[in-house]
N, C-alpha and C. Protein backbone atom coordinates (compact mmCIF):
# COMPACT_ATOMS: atom_id res chain seq x y z
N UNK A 1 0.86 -1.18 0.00
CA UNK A 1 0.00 0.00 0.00
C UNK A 1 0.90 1.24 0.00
N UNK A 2 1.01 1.78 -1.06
CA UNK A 2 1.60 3.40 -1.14
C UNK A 2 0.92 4.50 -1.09
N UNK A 3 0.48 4.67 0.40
CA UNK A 3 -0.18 6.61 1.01
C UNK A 3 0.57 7.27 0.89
N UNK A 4 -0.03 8.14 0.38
CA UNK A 4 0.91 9.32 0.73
C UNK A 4 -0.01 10.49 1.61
N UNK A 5 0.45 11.28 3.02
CA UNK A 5 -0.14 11.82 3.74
C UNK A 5 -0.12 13.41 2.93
N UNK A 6 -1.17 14.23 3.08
CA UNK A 6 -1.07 15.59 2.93
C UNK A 6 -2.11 16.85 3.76
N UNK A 7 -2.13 17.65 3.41
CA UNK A 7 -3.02 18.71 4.17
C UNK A 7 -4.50 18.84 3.14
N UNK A 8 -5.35 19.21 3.90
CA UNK A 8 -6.57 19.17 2.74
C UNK A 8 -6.67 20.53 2.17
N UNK A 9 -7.46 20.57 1.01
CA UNK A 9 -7.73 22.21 1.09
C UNK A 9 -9.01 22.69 0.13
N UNK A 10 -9.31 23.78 -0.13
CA UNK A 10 -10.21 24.07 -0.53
C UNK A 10 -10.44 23.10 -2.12
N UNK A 11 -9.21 22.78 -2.83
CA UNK A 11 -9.57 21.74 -3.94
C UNK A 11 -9.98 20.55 -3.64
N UNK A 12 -10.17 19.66 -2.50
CA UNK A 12 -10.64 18.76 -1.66
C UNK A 12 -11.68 18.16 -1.05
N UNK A 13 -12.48 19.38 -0.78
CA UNK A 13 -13.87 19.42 -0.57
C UNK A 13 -14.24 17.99 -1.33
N UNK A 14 -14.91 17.78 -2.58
CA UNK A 14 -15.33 16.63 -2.91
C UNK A 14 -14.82 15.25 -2.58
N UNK A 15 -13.30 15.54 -2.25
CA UNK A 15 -12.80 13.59 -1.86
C UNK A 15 -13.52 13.86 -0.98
N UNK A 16 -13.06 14.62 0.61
CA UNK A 16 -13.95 14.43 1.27
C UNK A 16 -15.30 14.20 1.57
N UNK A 17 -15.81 14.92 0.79
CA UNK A 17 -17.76 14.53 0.72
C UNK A 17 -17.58 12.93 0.43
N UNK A 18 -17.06 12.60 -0.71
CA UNK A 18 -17.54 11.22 -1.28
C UNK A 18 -16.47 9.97 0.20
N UNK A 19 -15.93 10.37 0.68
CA UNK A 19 -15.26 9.67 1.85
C UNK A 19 -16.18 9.43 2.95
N UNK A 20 -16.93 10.60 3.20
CA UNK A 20 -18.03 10.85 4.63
C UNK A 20 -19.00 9.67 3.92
N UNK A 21 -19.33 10.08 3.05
CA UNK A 21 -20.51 9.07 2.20
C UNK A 21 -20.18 7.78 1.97
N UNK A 22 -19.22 7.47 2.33
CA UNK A 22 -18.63 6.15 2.14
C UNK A 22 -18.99 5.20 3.66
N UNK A 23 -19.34 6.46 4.49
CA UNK A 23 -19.77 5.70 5.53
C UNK A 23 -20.37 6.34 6.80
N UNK A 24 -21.94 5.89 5.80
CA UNK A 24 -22.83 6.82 6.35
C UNK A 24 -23.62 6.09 7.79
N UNK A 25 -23.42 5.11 8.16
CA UNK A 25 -23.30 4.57 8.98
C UNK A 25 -22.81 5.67 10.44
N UNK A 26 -21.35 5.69 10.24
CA UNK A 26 -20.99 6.89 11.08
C UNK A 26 -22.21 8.25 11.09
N UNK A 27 -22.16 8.46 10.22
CA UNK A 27 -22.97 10.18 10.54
C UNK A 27 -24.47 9.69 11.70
N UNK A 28 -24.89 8.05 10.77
CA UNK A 28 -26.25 8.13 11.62
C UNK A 28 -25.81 7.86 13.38
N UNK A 29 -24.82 7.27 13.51
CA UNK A 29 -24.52 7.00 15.04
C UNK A 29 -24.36 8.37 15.70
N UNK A 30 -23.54 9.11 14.74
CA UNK A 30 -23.15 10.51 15.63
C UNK A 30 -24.26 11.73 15.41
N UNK A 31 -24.74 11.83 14.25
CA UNK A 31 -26.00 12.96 14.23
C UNK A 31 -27.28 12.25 13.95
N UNK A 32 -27.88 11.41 13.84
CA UNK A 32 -29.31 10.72 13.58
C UNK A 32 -29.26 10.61 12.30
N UNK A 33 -28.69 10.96 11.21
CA UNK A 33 -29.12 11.24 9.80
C UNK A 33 -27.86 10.52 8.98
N UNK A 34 -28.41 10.35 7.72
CA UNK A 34 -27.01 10.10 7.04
C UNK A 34 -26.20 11.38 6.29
N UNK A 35 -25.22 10.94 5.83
CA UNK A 35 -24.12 12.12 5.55
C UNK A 35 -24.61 13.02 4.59
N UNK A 36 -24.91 14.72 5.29
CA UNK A 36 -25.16 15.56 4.53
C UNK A 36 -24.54 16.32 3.24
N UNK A 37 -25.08 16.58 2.59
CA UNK A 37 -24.60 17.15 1.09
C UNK A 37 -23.10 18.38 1.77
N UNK A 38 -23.30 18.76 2.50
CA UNK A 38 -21.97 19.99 2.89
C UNK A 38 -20.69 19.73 3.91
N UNK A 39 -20.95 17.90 4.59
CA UNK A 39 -20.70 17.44 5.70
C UNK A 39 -18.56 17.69 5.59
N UNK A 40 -18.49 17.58 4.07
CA UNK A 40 -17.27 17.61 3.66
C UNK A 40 -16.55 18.95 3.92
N UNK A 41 -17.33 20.17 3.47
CA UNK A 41 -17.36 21.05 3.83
C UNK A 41 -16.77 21.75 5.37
N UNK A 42 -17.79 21.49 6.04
CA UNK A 42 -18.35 21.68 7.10
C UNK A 42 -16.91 21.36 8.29
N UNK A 43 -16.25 19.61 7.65
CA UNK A 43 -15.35 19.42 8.31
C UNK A 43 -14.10 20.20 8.41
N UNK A 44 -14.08 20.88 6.72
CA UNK A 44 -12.64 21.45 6.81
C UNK A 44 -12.64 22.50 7.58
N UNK A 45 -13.94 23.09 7.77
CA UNK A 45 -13.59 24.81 8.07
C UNK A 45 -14.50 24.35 9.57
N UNK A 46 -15.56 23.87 10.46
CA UNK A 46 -15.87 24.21 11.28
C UNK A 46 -14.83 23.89 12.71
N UNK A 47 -14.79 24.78 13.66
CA UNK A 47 -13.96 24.90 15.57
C UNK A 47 -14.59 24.66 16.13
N UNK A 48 -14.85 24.28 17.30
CA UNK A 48 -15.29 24.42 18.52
C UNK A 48 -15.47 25.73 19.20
N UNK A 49 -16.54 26.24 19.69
CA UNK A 49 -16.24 27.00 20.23
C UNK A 49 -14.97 27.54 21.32
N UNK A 50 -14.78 28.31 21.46
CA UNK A 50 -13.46 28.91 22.32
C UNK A 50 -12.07 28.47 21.67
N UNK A 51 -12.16 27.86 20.29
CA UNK A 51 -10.84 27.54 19.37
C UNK A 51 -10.60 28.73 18.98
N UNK A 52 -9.29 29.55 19.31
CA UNK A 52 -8.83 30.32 18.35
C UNK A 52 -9.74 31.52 18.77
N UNK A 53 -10.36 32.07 20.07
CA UNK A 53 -11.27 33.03 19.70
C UNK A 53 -10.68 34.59 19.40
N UNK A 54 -10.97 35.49 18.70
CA UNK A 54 -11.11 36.63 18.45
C UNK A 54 -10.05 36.80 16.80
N UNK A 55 -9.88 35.76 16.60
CA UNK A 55 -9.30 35.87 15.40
C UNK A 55 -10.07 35.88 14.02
N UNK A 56 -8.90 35.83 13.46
CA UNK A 56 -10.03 36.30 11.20
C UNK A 56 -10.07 34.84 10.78
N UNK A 57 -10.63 33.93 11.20
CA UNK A 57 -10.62 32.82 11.02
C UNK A 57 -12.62 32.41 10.84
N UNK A 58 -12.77 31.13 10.51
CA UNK A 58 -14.25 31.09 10.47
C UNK A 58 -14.86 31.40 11.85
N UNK A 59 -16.13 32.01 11.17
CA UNK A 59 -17.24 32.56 12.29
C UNK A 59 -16.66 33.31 13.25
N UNK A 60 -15.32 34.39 12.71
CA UNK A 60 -14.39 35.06 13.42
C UNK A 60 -13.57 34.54 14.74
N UNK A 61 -13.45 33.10 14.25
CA UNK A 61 -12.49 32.62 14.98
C UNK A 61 -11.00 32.51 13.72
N UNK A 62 -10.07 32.86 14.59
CA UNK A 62 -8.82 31.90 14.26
C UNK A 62 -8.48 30.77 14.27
N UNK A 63 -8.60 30.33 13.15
CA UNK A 63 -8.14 28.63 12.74
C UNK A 63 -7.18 28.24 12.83
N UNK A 64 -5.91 28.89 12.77
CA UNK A 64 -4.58 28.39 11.90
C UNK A 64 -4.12 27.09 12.51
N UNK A 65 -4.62 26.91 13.68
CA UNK A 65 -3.88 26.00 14.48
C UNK A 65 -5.09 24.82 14.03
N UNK A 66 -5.92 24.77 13.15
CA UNK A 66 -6.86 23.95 12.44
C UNK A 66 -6.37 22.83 11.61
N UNK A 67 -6.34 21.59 11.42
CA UNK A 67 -5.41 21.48 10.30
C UNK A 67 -6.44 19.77 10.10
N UNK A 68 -6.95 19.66 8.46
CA UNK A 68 -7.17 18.46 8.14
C UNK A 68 -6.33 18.05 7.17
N UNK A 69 -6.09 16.34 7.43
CA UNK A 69 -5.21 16.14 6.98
C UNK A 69 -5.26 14.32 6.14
N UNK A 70 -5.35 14.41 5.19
CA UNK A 70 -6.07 13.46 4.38
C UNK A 70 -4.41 12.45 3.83
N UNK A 71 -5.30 11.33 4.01
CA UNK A 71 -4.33 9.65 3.75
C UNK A 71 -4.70 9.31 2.14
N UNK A 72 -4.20 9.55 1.48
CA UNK A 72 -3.78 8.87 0.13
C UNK A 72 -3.35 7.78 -0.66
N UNK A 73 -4.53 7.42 -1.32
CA UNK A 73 -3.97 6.04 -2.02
C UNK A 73 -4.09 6.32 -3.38
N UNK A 74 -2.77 7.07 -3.84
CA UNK A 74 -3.51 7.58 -5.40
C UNK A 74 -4.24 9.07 -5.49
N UNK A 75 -4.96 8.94 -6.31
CA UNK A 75 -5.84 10.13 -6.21
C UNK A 75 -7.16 10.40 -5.58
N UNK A 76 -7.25 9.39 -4.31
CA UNK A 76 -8.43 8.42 -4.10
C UNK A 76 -7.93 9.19 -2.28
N UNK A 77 -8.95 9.72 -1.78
CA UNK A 77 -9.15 10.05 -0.32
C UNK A 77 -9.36 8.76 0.63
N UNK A 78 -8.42 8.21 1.39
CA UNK A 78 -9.13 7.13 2.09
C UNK A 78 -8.96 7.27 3.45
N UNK A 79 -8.87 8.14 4.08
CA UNK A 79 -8.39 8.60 5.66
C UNK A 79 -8.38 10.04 5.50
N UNK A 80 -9.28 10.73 6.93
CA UNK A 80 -8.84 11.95 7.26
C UNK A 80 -9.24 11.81 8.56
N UNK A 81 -8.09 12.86 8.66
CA UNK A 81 -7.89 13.49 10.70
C UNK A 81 -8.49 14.84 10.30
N UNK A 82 -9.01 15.63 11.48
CA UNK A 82 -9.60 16.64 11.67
C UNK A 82 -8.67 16.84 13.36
N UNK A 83 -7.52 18.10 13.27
CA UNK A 83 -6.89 17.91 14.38
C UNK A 83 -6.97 19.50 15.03
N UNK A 84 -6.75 19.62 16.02
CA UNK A 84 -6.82 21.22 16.25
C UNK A 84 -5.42 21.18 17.66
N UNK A 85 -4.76 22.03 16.84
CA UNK A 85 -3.36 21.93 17.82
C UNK A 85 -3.36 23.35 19.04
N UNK A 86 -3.28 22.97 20.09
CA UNK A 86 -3.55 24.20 21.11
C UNK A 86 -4.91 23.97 21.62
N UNK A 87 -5.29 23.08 21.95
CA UNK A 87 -7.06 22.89 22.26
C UNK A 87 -7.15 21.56 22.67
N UNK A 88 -7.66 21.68 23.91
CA UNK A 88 -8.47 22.77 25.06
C UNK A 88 -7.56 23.71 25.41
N UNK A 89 -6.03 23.28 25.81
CA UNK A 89 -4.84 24.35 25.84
C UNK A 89 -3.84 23.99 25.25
N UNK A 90 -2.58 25.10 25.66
CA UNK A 90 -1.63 24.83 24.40
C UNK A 90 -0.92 23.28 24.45
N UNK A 91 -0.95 22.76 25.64
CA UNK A 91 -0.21 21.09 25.94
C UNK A 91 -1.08 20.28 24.93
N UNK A 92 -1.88 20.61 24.61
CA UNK A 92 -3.33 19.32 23.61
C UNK A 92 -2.92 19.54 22.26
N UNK A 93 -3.31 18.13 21.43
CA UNK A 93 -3.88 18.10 20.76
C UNK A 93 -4.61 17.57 20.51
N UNK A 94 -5.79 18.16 19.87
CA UNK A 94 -7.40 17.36 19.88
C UNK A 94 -7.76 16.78 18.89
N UNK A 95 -8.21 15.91 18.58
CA UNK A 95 -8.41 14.52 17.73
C UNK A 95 -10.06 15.13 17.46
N UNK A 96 -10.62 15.61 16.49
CA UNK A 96 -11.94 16.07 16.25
C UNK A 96 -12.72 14.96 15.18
N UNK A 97 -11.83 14.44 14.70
CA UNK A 97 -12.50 13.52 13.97
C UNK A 97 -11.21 12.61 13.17
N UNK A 98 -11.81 11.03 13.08
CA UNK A 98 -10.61 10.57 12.39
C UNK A 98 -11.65 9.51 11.79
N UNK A 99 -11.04 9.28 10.54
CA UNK A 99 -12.31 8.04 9.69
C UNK A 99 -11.80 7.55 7.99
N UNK A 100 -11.93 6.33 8.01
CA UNK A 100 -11.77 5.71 6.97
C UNK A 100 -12.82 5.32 5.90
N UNK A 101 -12.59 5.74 5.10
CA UNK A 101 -13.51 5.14 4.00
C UNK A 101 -14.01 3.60 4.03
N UNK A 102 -15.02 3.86 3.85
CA UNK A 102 -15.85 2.28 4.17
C UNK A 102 -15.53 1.26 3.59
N UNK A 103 -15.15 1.52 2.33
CA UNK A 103 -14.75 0.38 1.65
C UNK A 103 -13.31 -0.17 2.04
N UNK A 104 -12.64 0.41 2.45
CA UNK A 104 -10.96 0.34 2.75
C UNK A 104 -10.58 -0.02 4.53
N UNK A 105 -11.70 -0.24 4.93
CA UNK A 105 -11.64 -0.56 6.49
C UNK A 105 -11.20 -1.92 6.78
N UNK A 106 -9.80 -1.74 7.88
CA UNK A 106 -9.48 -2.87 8.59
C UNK A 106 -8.33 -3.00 7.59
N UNK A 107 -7.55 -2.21 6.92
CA UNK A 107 -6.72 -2.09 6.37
C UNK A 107 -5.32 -1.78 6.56
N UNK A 108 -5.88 -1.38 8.32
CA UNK A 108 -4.70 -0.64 8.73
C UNK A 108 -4.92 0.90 8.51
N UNK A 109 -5.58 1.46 7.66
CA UNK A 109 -5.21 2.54 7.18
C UNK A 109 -6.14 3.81 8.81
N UNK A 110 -6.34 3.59 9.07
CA UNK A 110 -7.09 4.21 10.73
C UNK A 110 -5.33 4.66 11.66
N UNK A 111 -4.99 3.32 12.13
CA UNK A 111 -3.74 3.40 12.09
C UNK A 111 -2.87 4.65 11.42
N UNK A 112 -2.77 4.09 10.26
CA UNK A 112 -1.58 5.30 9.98
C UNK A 112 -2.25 6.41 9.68
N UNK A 113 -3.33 6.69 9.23
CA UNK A 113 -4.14 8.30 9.63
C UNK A 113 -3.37 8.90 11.36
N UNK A 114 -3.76 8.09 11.96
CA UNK A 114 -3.39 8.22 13.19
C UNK A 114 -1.97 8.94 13.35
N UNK A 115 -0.62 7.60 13.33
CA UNK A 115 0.52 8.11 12.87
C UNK A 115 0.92 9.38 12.23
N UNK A 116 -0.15 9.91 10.99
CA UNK A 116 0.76 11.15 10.75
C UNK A 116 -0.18 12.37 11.59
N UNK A 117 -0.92 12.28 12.51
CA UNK A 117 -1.77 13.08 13.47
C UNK A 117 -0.65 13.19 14.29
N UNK A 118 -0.04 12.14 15.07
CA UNK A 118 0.94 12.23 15.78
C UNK A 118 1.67 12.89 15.15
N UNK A 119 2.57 12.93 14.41
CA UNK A 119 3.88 13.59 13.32
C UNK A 119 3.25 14.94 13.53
N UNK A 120 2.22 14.91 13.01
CA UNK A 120 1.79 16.60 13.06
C UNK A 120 1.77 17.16 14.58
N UNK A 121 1.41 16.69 15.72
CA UNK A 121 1.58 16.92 16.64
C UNK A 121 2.43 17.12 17.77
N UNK A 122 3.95 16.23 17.17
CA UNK A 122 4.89 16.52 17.46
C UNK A 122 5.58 17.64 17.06
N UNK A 123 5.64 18.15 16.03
CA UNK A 123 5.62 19.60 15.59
C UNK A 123 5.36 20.46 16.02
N UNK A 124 4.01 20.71 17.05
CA UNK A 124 3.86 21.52 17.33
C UNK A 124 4.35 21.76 18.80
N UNK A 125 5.35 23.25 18.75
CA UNK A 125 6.08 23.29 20.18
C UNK A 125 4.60 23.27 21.47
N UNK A 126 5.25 22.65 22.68
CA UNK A 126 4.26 22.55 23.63
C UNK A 126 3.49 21.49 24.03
N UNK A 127 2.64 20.79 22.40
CA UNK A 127 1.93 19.48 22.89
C UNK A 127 2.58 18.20 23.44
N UNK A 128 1.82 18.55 24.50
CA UNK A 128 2.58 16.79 25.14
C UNK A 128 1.26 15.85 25.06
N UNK A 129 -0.05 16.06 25.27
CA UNK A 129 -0.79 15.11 25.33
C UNK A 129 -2.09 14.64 24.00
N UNK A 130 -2.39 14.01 23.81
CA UNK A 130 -3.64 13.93 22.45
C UNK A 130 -4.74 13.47 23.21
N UNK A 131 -6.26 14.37 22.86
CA UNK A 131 -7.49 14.39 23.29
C UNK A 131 -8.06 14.19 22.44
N UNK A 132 -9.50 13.50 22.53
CA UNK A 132 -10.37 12.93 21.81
C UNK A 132 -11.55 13.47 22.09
N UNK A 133 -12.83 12.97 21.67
CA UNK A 133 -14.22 12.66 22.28
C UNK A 133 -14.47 11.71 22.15
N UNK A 134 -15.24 10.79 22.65
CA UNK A 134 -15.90 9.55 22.05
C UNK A 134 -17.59 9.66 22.04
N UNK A 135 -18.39 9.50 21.33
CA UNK A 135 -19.89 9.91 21.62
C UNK A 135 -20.42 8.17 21.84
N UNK A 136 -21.53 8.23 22.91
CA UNK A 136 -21.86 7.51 23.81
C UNK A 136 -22.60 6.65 22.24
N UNK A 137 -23.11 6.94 21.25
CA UNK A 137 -23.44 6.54 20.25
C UNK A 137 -23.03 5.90 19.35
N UNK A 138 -21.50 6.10 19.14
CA UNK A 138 -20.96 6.06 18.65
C UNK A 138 -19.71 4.27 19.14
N UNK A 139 -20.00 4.51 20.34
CA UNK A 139 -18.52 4.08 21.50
C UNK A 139 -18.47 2.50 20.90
N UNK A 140 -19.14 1.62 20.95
CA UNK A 140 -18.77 -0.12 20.64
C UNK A 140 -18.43 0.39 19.68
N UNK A 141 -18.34 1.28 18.68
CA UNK A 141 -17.23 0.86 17.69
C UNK A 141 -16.05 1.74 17.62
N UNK A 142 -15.51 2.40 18.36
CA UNK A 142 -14.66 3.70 18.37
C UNK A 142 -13.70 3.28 19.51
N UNK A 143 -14.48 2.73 21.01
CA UNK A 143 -13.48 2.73 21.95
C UNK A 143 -12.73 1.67 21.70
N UNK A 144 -12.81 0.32 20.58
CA UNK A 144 -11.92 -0.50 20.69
C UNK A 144 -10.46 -0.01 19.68
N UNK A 145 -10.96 0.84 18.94
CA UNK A 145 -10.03 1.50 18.09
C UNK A 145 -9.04 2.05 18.76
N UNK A 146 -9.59 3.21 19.97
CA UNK A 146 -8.60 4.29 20.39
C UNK A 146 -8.24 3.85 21.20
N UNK A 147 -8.56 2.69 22.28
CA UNK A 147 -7.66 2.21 23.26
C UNK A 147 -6.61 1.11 22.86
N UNK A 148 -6.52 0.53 21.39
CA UNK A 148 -5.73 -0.36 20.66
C UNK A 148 -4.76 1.12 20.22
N UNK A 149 -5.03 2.44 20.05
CA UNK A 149 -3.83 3.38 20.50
C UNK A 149 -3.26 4.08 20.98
N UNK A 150 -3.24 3.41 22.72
CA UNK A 150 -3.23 3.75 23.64
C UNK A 150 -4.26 5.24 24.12
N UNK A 151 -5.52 5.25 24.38
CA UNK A 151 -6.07 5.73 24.78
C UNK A 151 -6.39 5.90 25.79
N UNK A 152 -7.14 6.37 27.21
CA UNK A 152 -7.88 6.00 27.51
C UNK A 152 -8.43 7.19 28.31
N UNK A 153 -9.92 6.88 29.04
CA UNK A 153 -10.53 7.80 29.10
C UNK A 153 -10.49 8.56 30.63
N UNK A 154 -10.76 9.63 30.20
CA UNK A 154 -10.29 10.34 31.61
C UNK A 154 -11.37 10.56 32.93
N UNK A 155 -12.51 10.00 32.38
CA UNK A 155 -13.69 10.38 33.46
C UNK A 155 -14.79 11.39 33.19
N UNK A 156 -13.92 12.80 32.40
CA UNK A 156 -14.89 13.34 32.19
C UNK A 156 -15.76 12.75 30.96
N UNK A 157 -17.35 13.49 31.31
CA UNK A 157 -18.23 13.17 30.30
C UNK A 157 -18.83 14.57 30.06
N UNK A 158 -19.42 15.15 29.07
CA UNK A 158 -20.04 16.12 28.88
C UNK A 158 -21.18 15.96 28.04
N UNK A 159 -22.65 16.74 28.13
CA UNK A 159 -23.78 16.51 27.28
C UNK A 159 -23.16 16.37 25.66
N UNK A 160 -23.73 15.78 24.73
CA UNK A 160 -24.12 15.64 23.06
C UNK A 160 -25.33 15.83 22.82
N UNK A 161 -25.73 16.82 21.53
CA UNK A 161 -26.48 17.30 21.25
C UNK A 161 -26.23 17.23 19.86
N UNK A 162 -27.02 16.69 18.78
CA UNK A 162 -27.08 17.14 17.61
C UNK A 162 -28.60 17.05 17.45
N UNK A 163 -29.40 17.70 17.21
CA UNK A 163 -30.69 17.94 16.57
C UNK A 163 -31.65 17.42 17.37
N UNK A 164 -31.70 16.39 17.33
CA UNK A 164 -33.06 15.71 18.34
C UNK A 164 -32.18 14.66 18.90
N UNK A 165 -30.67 14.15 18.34
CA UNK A 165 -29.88 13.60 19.40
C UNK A 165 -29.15 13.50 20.41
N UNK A 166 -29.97 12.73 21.21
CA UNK A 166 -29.02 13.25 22.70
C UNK A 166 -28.17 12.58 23.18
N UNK A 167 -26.88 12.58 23.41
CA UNK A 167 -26.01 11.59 24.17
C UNK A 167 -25.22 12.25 25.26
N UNK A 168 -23.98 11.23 25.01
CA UNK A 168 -22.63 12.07 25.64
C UNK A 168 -21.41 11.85 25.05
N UNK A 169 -20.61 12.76 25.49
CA UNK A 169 -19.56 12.58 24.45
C UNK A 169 -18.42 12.06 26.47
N UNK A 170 -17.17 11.10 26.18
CA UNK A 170 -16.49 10.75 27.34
C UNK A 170 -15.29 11.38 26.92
N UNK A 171 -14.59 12.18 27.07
CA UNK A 171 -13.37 12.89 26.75
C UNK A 171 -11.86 11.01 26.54
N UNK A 172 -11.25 11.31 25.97
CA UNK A 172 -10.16 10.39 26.26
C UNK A 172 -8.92 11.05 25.77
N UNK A 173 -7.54 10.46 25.92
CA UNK A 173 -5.88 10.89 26.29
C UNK A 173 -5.33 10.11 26.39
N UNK A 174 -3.74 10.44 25.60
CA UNK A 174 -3.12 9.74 25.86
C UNK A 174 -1.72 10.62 25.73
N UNK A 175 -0.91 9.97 26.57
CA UNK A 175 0.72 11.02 26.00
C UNK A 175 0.67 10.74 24.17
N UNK A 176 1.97 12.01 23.86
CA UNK A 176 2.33 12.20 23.17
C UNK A 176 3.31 11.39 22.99
């Protein structure tokens, strides 16, 4: 298998859409619905609140410390991280989303998505630890993933909310 890792960008938008759609499965566990027409979108450019605030970045936040970052097989999208470096503080980095194309699962390729999240994270001066979410919806199939890389969860839990779905999301960590 020859990936090659890179940064996503506004020419991208579509792998991504057709990647989310590859496994729409995910969207219904985490938002009730299957994968929306902009979901591709949506990933590259939307923060968390308090990411980056008062900056020229989306919804007048500062992004820069935003970074998606897509696994390559060819010209073919089959892995992306969604990472945000400095968040919750500057020691983190936060794991916002990580996912493989449906067809290409159990490939390993989760894994090395992973790997170059790390790489990117070592880069950045300061981070020592990597944060997650896991949604309570989501978890039989997510927590066996992230604790096979070295994960684990810290206790906290906080409400999930997407539309008429309610869960929780369990924070998880691990060193750098």
């Amino acid at each position: 298998m020859a990936v090659t890792v890179r940064d996503l960008g506004a020419d991208d938008v579509d792998a991504l859409q057709e990647l989310l759609e590859s496994i729409p499965d995910y969207a219904e566990r985490i938002t009730g619905y299957p994968p929306g027409p902009s979901d591709g979108l949506s990933a590259l450019l939307s923060v968390p609140d308090g990411f980056g605030a008062g900056g020229p970045g989306v919804g007048g936040r500062d992004a820069s410390g935003k970074y998606g970052i897509g696994l390559w097989d060819g010209a073919q999208l089959v892995a992306f991280a969604d990472v945000l470096i400095g968040y919750p503080s500057a020691s983190f980095a936060f794991i916002g989303l990580l996912v493989v194309r449906g067809d290409r699962q159990q490939e390993g390729l989760g894994a090395a998505m992973h790997e170059a999240v790390v790489d990117r994270a070592r880069s950045a001066p300061g981070v020592a630890r990597l944060r997650l979410g896991i949604v309570a919806t989501n978890a039989e199939v997510a927590e066996p993933f992230w604790r096979a890389l070295g994960y684990e969860p810290t206790g906290e839990r906080k409400p999930y909310r997407y539309d008429h779905l309610e869960s929780t999301v369990a924070l998880w960590e691990r060193l750098l």
